[in-house]
PDB file of N, CA and C in Angstrom:
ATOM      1  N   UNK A   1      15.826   9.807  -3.621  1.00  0.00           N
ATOM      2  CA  UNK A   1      14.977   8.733  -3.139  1.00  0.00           C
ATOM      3  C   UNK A   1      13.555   9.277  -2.979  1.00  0.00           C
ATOM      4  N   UNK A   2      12.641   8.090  -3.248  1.00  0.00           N
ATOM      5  CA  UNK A   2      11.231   8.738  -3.485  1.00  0.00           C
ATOM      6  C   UNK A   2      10.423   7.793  -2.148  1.00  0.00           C
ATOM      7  N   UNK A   3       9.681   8.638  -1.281  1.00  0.00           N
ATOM      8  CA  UNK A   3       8.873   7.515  -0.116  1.00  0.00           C
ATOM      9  C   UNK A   3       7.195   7.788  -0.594  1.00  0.00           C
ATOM     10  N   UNK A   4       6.902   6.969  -0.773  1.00  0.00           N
ATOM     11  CA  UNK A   4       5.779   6.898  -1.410  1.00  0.00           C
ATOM     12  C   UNK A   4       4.835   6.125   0.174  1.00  0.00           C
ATOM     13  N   UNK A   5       4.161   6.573   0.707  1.00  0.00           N
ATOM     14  CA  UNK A   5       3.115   5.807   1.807  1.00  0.00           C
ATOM     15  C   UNK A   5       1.513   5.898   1.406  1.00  0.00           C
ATOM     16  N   UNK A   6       0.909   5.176   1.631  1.00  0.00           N
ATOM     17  CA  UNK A   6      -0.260   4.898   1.251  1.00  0.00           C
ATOM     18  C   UNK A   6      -0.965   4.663   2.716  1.00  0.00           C
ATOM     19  N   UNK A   7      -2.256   4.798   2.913  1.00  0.00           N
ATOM     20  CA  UNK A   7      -2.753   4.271   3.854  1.00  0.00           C
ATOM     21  C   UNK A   7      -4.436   3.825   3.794  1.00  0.00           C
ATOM     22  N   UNK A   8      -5.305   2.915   4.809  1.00  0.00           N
ATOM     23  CA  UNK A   8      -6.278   2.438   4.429  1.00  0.00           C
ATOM     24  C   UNK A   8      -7.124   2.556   5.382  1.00  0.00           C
ATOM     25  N   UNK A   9      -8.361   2.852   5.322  1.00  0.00           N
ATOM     26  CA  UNK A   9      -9.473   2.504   6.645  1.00  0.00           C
ATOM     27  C   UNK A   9     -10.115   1.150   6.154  1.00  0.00           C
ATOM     28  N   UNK A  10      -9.625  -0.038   6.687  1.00  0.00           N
ATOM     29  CA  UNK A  10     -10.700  -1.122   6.209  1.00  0.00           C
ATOM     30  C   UNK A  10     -12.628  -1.148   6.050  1.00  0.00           C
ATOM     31  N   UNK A  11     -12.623  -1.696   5.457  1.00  0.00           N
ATOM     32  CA  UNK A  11     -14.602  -1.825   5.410  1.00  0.00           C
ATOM     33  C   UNK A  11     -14.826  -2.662   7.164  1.00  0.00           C
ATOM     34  N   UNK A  12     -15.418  -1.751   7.342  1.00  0.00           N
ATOM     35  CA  UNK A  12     -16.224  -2.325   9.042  1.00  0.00           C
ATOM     36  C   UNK A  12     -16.511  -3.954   9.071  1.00  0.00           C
ATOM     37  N   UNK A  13     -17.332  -4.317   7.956  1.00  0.00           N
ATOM     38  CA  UNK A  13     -17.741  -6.023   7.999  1.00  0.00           C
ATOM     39  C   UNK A  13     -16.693  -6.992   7.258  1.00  0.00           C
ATOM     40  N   UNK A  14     -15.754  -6.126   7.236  1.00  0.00           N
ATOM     41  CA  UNK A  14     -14.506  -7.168   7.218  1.00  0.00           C
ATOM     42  C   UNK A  14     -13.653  -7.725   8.307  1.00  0.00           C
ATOM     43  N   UNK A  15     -13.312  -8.680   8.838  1.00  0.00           N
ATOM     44  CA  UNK A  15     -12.323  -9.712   9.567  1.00  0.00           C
ATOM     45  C   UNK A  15     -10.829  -8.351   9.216  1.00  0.00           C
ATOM     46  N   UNK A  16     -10.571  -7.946  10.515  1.00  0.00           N
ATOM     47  CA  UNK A  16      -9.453  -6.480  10.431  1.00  0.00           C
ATOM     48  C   UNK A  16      -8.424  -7.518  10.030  1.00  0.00           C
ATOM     49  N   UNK A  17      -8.044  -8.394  10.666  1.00  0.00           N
ATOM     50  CA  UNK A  17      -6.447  -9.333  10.590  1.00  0.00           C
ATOM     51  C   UNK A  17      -6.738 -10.077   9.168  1.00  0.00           C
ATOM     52  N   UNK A  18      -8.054 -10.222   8.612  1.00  0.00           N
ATOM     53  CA  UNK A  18      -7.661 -11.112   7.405  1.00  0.00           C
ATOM     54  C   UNK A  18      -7.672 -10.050   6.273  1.00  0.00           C
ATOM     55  N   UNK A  19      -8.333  -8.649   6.266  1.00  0.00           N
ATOM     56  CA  UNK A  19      -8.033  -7.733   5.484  1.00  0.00           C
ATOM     57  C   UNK A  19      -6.642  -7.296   5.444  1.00  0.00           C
ATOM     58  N   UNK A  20      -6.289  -6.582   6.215  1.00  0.00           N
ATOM     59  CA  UNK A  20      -4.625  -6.893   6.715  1.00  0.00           C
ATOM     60  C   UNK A  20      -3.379  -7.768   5.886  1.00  0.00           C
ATOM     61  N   UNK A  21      -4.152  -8.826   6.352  1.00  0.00           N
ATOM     62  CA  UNK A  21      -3.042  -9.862   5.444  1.00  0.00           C
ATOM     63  C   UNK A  21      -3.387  -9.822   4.000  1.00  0.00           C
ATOM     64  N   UNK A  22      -4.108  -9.919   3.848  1.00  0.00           N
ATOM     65  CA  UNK A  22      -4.786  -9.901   2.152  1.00  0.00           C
ATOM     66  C   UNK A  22      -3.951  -8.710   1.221  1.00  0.00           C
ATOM     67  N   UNK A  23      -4.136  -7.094   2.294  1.00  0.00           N
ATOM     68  CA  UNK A  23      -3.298  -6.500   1.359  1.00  0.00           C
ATOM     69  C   UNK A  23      -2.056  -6.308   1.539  1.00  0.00           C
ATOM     70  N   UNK A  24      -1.323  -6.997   2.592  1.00  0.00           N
ATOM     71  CA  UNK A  24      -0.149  -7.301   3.022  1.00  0.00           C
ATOM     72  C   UNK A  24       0.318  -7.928   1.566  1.00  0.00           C
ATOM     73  N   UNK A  25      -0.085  -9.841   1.026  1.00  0.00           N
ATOM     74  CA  UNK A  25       0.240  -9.875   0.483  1.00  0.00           C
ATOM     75  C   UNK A  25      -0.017  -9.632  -1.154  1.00  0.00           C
ATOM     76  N   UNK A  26      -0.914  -8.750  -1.441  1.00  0.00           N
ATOM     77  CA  UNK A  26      -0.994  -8.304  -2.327  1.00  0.00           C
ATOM     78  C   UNK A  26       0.542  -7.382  -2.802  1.00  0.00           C
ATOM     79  N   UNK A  27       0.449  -6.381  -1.464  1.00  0.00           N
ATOM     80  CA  UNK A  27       1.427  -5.561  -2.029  1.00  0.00           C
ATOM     81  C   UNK A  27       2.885  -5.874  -1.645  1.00  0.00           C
ATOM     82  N   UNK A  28       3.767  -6.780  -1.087  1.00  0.00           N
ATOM     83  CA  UNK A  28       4.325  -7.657  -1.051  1.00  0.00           C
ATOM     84  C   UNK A  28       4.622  -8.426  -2.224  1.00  0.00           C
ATOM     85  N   UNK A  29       3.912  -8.541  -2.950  1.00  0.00           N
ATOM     86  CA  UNK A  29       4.065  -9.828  -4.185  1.00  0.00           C
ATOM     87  C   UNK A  29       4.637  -8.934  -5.335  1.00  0.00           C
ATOM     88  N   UNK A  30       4.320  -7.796  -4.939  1.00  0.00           N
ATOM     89  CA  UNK A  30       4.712  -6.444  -6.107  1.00  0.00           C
ATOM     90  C   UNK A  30       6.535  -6.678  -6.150  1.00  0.00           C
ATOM     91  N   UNK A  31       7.091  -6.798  -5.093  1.00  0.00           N
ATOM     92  CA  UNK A  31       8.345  -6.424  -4.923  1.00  0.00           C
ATOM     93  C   UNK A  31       8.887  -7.589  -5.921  1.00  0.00           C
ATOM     94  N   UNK A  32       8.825  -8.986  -6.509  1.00  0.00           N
ATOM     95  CA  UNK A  32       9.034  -9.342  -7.407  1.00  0.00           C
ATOM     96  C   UNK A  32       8.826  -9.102  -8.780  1.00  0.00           C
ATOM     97  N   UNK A  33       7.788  -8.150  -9.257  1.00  0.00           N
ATOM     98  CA  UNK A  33       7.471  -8.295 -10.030  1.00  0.00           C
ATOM     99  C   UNK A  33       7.313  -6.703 -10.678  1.00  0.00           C
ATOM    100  N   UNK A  34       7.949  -5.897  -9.907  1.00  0.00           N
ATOM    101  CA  UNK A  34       7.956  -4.394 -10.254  1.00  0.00           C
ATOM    102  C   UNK A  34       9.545  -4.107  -9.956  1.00  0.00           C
ATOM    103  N   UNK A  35      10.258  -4.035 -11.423  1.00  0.00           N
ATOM    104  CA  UNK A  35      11.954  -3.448 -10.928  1.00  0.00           C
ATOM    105  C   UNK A  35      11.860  -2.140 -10.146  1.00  0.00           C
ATOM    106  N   UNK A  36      11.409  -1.392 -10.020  1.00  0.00           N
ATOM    107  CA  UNK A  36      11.591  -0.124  -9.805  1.00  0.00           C
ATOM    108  C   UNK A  36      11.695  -0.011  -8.186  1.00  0.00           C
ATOM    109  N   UNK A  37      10.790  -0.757  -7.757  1.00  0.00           N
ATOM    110  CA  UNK A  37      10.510  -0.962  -5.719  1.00  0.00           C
ATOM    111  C   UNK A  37      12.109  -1.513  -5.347  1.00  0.00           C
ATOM    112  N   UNK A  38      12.219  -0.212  -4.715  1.00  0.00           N
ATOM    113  CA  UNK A  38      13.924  -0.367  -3.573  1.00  0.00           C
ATOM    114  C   UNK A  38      13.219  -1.238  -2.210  1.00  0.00           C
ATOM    115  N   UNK A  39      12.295  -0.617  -1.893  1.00  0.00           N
ATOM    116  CA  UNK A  39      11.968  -1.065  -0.403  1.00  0.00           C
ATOM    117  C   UNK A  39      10.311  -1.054  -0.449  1.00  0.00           C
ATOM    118  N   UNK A  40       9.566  -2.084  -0.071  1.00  0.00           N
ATOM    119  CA  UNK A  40       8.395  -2.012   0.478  1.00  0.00           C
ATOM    120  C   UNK A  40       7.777  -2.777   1.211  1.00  0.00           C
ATOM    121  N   UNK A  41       7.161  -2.190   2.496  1.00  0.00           N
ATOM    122  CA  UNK A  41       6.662  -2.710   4.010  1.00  0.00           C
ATOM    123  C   UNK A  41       5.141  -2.546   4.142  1.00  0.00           C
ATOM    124  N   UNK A  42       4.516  -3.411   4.693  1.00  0.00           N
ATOM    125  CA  UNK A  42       3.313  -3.263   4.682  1.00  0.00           C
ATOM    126  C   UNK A  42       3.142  -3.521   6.137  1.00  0.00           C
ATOM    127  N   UNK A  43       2.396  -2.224   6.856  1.00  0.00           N
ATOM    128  CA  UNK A  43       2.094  -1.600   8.544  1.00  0.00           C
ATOM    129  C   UNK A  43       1.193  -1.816   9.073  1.00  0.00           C
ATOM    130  N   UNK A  44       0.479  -1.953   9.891  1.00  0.00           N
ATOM    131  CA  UNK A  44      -1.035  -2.252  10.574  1.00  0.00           C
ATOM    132  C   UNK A  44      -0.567  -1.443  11.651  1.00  0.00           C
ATOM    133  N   UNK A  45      -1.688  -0.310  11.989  1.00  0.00           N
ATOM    134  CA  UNK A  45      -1.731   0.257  12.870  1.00  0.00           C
ATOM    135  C   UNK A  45      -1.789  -0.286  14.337  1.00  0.00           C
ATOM    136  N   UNK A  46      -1.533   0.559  15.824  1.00  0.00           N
ATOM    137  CA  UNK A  46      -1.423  -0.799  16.866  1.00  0.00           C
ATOM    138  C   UNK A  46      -2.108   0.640  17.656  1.00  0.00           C
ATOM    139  N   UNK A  47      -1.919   1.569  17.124  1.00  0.00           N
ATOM    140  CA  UNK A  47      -2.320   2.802  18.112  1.00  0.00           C
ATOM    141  C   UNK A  47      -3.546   3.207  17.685  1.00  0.00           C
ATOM    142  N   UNK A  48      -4.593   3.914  18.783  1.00  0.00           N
ATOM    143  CA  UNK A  48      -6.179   4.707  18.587  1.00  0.00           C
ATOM    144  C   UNK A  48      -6.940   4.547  17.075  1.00  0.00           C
ATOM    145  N   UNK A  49      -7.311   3.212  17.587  1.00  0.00           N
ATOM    146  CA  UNK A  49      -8.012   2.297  16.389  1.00  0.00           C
ATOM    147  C   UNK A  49      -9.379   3.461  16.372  1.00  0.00           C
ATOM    148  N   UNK A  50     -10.235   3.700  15.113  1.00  0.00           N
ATOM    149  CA  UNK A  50     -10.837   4.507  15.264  1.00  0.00           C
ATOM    150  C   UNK A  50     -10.585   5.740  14.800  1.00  0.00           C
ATOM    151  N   UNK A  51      -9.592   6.080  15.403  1.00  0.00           N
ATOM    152  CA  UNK A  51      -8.799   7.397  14.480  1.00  0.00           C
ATOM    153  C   UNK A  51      -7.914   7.525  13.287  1.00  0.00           C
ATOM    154  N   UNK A  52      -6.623   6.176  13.815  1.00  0.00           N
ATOM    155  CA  UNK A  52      -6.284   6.463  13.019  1.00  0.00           C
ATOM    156  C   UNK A  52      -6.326   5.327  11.464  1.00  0.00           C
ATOM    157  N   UNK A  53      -6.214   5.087  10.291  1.00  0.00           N
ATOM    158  CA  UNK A  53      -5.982   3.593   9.638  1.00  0.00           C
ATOM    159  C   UNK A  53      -5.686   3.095  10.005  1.00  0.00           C
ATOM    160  N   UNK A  54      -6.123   1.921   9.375  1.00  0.00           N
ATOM    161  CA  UNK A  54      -5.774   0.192   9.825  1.00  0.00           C
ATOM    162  C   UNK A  54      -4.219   0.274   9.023  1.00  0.00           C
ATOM    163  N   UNK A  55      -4.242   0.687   7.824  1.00  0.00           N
ATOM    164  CA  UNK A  55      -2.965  -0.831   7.525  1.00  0.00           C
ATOM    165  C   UNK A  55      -2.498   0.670   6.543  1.00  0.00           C
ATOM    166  N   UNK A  56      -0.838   0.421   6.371  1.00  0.00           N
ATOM    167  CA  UNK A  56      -0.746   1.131   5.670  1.00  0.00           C
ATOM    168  C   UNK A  56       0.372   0.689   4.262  1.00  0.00           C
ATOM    169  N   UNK A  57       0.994   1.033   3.070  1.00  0.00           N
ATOM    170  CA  UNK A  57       1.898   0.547   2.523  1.00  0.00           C
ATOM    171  C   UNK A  57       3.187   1.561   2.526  1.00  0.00           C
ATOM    172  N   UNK A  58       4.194   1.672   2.679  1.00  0.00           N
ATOM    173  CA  UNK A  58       5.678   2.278   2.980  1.00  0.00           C
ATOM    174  C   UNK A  58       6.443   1.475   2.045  1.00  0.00           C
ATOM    175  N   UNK A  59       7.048   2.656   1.088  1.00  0.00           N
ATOM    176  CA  UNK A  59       8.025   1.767  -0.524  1.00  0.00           C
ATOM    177  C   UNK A  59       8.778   3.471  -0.618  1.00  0.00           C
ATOM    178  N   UNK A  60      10.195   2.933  -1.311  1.00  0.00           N
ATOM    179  CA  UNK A  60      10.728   3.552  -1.756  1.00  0.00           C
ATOM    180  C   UNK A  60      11.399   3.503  -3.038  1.00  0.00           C
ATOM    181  N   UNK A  61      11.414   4.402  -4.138  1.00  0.00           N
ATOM    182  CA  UNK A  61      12.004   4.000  -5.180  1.00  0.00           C
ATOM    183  C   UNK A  61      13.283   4.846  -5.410  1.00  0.00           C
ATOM    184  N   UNK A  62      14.020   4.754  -6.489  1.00  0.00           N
ATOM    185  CA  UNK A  62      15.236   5.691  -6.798  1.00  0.00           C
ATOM    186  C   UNK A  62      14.923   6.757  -7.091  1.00  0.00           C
ATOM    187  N   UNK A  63      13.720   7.448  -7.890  1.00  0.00           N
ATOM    188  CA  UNK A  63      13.094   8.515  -8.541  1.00  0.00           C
ATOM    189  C   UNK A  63      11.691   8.843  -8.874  1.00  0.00           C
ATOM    190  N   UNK A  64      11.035  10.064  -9.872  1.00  0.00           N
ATOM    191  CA  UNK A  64      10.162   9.411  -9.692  1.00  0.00           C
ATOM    192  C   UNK A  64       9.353   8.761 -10.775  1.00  0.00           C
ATOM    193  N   UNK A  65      10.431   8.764 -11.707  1.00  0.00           N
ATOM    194  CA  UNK A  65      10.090   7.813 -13.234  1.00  0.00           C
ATOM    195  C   UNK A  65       9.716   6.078 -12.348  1.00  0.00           C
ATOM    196  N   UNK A  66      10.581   5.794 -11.340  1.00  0.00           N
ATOM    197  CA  UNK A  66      10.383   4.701 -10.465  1.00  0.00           C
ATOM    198  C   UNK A  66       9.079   4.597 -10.256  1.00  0.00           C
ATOM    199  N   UNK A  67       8.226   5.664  -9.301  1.00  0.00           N
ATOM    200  CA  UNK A  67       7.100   5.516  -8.978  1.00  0.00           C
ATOM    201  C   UNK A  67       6.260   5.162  -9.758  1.00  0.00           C
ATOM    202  N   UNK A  68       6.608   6.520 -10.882  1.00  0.00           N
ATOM    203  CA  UNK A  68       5.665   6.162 -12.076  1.00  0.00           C
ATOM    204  C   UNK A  68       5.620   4.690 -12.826  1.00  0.00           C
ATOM    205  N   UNK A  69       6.616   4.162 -12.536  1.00  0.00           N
ATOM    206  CA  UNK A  69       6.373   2.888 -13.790  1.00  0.00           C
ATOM    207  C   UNK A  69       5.738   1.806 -12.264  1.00  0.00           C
ATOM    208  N   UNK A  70       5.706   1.991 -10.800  1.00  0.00           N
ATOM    209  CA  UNK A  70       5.230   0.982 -10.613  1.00  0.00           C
ATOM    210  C   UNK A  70       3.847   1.371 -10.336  1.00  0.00           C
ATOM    211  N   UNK A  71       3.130   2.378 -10.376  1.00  0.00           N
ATOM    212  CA  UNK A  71       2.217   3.067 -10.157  1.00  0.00           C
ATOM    213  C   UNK A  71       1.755   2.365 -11.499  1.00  0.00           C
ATOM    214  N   UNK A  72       1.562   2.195 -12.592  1.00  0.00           N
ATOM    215  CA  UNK A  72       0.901   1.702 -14.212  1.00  0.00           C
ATOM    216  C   UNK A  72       1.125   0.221 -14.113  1.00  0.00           C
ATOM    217  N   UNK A  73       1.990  -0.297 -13.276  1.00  0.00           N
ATOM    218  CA  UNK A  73       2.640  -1.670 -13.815  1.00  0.00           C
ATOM    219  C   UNK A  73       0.902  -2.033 -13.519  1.00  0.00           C
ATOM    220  N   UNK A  74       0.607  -3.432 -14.463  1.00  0.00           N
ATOM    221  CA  UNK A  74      -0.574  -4.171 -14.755  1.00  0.00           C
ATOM    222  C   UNK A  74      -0.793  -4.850 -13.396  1.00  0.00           C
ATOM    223  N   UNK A  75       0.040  -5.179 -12.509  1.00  0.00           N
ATOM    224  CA  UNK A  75       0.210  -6.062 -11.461  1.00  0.00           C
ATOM    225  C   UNK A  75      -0.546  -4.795 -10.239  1.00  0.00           C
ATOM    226  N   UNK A  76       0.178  -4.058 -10.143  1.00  0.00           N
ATOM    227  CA  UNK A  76       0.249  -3.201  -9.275  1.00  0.00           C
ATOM    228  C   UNK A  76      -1.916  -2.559  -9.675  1.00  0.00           C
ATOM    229  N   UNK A  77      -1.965  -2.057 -10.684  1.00  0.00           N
ATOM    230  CA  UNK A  77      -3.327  -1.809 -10.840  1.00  0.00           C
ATOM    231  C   UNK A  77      -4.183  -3.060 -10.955  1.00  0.00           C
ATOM    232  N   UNK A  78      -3.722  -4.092 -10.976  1.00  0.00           N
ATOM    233  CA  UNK A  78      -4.679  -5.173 -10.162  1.00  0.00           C
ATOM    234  C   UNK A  78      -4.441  -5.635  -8.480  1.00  0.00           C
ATOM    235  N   UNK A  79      -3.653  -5.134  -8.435  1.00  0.00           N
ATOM    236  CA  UNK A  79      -3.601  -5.104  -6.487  1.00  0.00           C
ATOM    237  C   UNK A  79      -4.689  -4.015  -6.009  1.00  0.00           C
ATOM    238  N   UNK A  80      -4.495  -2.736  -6.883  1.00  0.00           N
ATOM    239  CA  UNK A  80      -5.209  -1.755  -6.036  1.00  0.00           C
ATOM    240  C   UNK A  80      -6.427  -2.002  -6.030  1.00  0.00           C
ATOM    241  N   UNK A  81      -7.062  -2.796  -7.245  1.00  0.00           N
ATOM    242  CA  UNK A  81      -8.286  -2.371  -8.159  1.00  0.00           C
ATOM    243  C   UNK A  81      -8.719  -3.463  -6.694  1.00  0.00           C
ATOM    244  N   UNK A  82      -8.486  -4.394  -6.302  1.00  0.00           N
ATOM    245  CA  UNK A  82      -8.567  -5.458  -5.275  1.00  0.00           C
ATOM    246  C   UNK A  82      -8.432  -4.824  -3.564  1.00  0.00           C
ATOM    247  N   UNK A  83      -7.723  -3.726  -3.588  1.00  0.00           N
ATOM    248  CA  UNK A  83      -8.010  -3.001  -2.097  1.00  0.00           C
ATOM    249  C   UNK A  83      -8.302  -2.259  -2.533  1.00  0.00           C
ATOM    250  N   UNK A  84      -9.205  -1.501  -3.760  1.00  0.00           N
ATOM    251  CA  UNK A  84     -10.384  -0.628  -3.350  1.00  0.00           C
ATOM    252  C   UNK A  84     -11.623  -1.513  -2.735  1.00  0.00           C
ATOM    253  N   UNK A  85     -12.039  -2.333  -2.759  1.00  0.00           N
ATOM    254  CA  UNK A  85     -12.826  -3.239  -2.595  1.00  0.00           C
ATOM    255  C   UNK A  85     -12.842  -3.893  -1.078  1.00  0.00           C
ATOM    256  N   UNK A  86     -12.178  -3.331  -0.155  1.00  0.00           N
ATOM    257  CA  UNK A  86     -11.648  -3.954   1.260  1.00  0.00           C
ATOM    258  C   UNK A  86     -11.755  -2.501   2.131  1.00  0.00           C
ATOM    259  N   UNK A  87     -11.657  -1.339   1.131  1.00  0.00           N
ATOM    260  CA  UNK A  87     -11.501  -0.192   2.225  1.00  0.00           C
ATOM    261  C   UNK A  87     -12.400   0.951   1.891  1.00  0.00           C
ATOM    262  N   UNK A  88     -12.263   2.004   2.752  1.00  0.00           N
ATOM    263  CA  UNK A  88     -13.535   2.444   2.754  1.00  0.00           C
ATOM    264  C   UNK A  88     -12.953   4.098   2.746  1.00  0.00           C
ATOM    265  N   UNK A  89     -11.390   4.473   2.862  1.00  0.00           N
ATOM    266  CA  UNK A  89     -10.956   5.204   2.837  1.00  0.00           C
ATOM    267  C   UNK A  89      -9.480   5.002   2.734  1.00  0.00           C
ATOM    268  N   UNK A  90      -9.059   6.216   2.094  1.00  0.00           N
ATOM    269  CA  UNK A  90      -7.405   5.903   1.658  1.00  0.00           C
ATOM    270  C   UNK A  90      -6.936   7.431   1.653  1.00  0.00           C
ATOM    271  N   UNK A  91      -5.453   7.505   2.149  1.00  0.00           N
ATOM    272  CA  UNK A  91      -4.612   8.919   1.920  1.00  0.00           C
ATOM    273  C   UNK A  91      -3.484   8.210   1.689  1.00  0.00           C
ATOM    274  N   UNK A  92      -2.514   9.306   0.739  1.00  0.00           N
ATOM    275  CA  UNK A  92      -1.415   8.934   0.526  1.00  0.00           C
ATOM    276  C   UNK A  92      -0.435  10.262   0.650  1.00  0.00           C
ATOM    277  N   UNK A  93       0.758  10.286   0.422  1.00  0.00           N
ATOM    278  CA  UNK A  93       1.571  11.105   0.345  1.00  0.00           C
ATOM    279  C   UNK A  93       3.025  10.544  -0.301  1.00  0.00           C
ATOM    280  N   UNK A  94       3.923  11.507  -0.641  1.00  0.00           N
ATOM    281  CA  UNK A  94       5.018  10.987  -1.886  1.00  0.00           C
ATOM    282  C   UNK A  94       5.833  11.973  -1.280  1.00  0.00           C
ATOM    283  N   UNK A  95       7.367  12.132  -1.249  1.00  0.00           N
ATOM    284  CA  UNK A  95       8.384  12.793  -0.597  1.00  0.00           C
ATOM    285  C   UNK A  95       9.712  12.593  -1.539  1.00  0.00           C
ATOM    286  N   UNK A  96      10.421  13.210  -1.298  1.00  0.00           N
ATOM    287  CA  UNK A  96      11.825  13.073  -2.012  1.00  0.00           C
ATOM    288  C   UNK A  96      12.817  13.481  -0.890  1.00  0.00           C
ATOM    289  N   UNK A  97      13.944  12.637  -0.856  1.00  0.00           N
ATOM    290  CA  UNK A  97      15.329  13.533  -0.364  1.00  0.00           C
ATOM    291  C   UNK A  97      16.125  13.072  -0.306  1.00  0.00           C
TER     292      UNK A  97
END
């Protein structure tokens, strides 16, 4: 199993709850339309705003040919290409076990 997390600092002159939802359902809409996604949750931070990101994405796939094909899917690089544009910083990390 592959955990793939993503995370975001929103842009300051954005509305936090409507950025939020926006890439909520962006990446949400993926889970129809990418076979490979076992599981994916989209987080908003509730703790030491300031420090840490606003919103984050949590998915798991079977492998990591999985990742890889939803990582290229056309859908998926028009979600991101759409929250680069909302945030102002991003980390990610990828795991297996």
């Amino acid at each position: 199993m592959i955990h793939h997390v993503v995370s975001w600092t929103l842009r300051e002159d954005l509305d936090r709850d409507a950025g939020i939802a926006r890439i909520r359902q962006l990446l949400t809409d993926l889970i129809a339309v990418v076979p490979s996604v076992r599981s994916l949750q989209v987080v908003e931070n509730v703790a030491y705003p300031g420090k840490n990101q606003d919103v984050a994405v949590v998915a798991t796939f079977d492998d990591l040919a999985g990742l890889d094909e939803y990582q290229v899917h056309p859908e998926h690089q028009a979600a991101a290409a759409e929250i680069r544009g909302l945030v102002t910083a991003r980390a990610a990390i990828d795991w297996q076990d």
